[in-house]
N, C-alpha and C. Protein backbone atom coordinates (compact mmCIF):
# COMPACT_ATOMS: atom_id res chain seq x y z
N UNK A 1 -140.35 -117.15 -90.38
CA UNK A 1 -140.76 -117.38 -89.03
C UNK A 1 -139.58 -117.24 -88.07
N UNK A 2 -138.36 -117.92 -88.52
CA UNK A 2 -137.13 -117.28 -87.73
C UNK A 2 -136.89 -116.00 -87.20
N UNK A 3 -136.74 -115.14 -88.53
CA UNK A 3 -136.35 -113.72 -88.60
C UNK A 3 -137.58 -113.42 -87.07
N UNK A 4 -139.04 -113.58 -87.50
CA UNK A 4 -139.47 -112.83 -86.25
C UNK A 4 -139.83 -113.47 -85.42
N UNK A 5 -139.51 -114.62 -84.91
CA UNK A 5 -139.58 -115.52 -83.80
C UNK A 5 -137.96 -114.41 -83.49
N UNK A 6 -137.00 -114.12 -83.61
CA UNK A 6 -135.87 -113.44 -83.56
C UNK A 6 -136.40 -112.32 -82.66
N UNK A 7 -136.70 -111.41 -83.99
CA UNK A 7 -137.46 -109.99 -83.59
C UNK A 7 -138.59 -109.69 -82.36
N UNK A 8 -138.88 -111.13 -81.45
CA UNK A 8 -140.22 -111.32 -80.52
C UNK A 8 -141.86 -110.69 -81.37
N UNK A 9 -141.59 -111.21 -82.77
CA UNK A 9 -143.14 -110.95 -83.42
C UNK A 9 -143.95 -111.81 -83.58
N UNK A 10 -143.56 -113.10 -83.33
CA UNK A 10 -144.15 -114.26 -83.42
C UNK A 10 -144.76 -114.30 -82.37
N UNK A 11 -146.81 -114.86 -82.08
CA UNK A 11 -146.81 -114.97 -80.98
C UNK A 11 -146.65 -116.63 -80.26
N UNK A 12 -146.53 -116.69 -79.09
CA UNK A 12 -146.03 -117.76 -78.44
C UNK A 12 -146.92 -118.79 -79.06
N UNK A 13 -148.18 -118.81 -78.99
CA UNK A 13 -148.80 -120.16 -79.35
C UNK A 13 -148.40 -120.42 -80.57
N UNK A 14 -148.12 -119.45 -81.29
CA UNK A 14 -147.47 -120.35 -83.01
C UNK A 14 -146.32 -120.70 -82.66
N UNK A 15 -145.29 -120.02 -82.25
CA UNK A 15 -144.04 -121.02 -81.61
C UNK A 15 -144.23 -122.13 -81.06
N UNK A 16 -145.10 -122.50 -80.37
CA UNK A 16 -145.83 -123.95 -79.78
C UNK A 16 -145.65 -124.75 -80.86
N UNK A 17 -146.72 -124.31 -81.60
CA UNK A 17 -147.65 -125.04 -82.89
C UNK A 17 -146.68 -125.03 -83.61
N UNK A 18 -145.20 -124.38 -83.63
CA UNK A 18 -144.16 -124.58 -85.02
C UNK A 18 -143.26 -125.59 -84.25
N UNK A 19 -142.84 -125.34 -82.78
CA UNK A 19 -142.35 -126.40 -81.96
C UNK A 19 -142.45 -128.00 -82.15
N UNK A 20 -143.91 -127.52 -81.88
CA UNK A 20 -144.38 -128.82 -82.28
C UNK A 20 -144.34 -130.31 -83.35
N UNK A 21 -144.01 -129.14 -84.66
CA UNK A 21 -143.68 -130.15 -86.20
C UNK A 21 -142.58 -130.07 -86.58
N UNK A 22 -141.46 -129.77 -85.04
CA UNK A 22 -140.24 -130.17 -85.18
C UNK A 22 -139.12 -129.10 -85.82
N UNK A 23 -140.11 -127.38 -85.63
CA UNK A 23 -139.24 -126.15 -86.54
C UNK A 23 -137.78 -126.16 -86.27
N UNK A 24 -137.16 -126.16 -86.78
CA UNK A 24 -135.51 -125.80 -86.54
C UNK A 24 -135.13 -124.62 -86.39
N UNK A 25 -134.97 -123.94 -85.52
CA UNK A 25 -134.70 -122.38 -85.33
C UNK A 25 -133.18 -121.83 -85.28
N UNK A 26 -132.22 -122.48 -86.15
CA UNK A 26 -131.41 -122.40 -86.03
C UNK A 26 -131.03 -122.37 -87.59
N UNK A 27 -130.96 -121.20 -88.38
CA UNK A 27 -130.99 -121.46 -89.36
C UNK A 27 -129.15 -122.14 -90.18
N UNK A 28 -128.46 -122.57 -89.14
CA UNK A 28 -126.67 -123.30 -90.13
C UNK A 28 -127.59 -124.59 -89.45
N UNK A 29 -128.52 -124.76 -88.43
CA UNK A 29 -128.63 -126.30 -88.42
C UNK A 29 -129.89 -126.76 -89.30
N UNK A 30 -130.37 -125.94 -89.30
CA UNK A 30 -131.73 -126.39 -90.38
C UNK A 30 -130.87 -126.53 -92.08
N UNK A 31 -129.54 -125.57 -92.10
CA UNK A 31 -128.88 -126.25 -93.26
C UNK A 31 -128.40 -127.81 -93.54
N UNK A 32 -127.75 -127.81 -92.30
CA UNK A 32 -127.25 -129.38 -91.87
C UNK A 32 -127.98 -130.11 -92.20
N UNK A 33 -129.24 -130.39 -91.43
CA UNK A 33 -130.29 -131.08 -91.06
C UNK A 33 -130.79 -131.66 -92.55
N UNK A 34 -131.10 -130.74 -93.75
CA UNK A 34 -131.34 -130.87 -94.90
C UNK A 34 -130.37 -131.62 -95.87
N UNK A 35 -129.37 -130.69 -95.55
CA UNK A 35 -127.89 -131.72 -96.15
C UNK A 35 -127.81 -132.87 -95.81
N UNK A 36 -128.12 -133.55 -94.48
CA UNK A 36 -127.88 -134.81 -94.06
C UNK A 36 -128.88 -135.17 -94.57
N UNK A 37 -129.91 -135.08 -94.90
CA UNK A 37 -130.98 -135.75 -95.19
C UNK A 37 -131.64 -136.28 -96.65
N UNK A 38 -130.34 -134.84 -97.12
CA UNK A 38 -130.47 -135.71 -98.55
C UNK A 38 -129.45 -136.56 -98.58
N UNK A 39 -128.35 -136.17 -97.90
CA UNK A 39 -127.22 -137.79 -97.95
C UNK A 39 -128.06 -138.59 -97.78
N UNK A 40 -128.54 -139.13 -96.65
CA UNK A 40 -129.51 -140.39 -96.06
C UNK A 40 -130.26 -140.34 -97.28
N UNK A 41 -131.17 -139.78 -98.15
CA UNK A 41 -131.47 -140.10 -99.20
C UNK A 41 -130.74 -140.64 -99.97
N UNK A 42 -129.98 -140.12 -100.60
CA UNK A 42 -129.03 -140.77 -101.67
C UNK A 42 -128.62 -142.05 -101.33
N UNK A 43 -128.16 -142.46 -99.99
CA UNK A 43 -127.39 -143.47 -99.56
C UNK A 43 -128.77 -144.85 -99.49
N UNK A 44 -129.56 -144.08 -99.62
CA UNK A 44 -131.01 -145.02 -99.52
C UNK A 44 -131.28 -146.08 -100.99
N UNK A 45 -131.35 -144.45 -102.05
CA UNK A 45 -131.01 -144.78 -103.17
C UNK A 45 -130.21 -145.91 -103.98
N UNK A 46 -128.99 -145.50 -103.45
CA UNK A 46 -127.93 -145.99 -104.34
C UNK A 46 -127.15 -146.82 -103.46
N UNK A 47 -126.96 -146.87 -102.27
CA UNK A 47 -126.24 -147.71 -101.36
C UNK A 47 -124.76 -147.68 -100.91
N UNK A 48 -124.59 -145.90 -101.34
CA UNK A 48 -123.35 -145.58 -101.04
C UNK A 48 -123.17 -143.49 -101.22
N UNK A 49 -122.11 -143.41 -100.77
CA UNK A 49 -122.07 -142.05 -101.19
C UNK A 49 -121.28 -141.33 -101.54
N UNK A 50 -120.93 -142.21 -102.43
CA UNK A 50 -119.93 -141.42 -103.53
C UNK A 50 -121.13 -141.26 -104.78
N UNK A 51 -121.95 -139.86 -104.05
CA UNK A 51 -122.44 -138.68 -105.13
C UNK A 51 -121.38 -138.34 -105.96
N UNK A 52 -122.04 -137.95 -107.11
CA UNK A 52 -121.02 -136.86 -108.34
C UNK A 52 -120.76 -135.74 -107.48
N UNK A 53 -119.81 -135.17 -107.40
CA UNK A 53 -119.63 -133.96 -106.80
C UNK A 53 -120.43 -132.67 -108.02
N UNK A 54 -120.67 -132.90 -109.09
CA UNK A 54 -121.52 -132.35 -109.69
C UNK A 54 -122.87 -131.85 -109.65
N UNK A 55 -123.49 -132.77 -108.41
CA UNK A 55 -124.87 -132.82 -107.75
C UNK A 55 -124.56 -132.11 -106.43
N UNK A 56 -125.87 -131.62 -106.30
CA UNK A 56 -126.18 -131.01 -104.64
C UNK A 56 -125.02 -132.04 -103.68
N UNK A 57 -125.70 -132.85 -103.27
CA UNK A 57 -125.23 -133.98 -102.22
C UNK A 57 -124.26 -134.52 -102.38
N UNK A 58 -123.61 -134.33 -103.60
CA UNK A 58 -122.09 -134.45 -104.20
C UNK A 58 -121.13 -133.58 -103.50
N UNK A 59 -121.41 -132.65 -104.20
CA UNK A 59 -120.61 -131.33 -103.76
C UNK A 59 -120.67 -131.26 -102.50
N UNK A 60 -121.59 -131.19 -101.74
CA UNK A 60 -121.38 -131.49 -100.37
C UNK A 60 -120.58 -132.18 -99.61
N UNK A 61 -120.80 -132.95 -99.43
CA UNK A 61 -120.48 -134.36 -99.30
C UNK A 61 -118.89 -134.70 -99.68
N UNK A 62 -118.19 -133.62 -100.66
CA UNK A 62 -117.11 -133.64 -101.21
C UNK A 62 -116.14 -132.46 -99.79
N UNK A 63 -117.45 -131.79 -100.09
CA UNK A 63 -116.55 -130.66 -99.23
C UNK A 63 -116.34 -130.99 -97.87
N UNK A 64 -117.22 -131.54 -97.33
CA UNK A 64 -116.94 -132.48 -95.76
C UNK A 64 -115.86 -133.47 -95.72
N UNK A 65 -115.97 -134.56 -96.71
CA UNK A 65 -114.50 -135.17 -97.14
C UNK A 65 -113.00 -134.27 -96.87
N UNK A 66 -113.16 -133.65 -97.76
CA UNK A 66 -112.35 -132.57 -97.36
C UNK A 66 -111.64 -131.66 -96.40
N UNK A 67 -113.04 -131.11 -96.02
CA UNK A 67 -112.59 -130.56 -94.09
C UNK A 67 -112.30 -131.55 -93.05
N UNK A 68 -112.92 -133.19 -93.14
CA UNK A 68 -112.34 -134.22 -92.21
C UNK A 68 -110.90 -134.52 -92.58
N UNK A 69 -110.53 -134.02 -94.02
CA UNK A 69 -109.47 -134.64 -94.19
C UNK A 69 -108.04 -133.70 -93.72
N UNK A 70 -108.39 -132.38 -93.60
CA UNK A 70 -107.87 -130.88 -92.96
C UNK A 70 -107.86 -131.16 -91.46
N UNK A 71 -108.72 -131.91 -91.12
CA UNK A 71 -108.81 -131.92 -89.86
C UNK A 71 -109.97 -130.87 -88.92
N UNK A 72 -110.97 -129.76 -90.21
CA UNK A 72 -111.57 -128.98 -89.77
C UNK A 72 -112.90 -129.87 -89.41
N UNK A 73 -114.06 -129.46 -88.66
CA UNK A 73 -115.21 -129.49 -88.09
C UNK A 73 -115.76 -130.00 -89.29
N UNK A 74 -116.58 -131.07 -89.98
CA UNK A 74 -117.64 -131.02 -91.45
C UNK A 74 -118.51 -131.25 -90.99
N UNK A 75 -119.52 -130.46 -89.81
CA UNK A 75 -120.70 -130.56 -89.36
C UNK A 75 -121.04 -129.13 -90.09
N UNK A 76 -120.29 -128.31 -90.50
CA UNK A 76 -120.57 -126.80 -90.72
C UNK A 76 -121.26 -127.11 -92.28
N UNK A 77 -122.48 -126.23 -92.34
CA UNK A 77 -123.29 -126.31 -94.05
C UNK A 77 -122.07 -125.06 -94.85
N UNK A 78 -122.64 -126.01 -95.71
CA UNK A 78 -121.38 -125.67 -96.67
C UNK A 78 -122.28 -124.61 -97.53
């Protein structure tokens, strides 16, 4: 739906109707968005987030550690 919401193939009322249930049209923030959300999962879980870096939300989560610790941006999907 991106690609041709992009291309102007989508017509407007489904952009409404995708608007509507919150579509993310941005596909590095719809990465984010997911990534954070399984953190907030995990952290729900387990009550912390020191994931295995072995796991999805690990590895993640490792690599943001990381770029805060560089001093780079860790809003960027990894």
């Amino acid at each position: 739906m991106r690609d041709a919401a992009t291309a102007g193939r989508l017509e407007a009322d489904w952009i409404t109707e995708l608007d509507a249930l919150g579509m993310i049209w941005d596909k590095h923030d719809a990465a984010w968005r997911a990534r954070l959300a399984a953190a907030a999962d995990y952290l729900r879980a387990h009550g912390h987030l020191a994931a295995p870096a072995t796991t999805p939300v690990g590895a993640w989560l490792a690599k943001a550690r990381t770029k805060h610790c560089a001093g780079s941006p860790s809003n960027t999907p990894a």
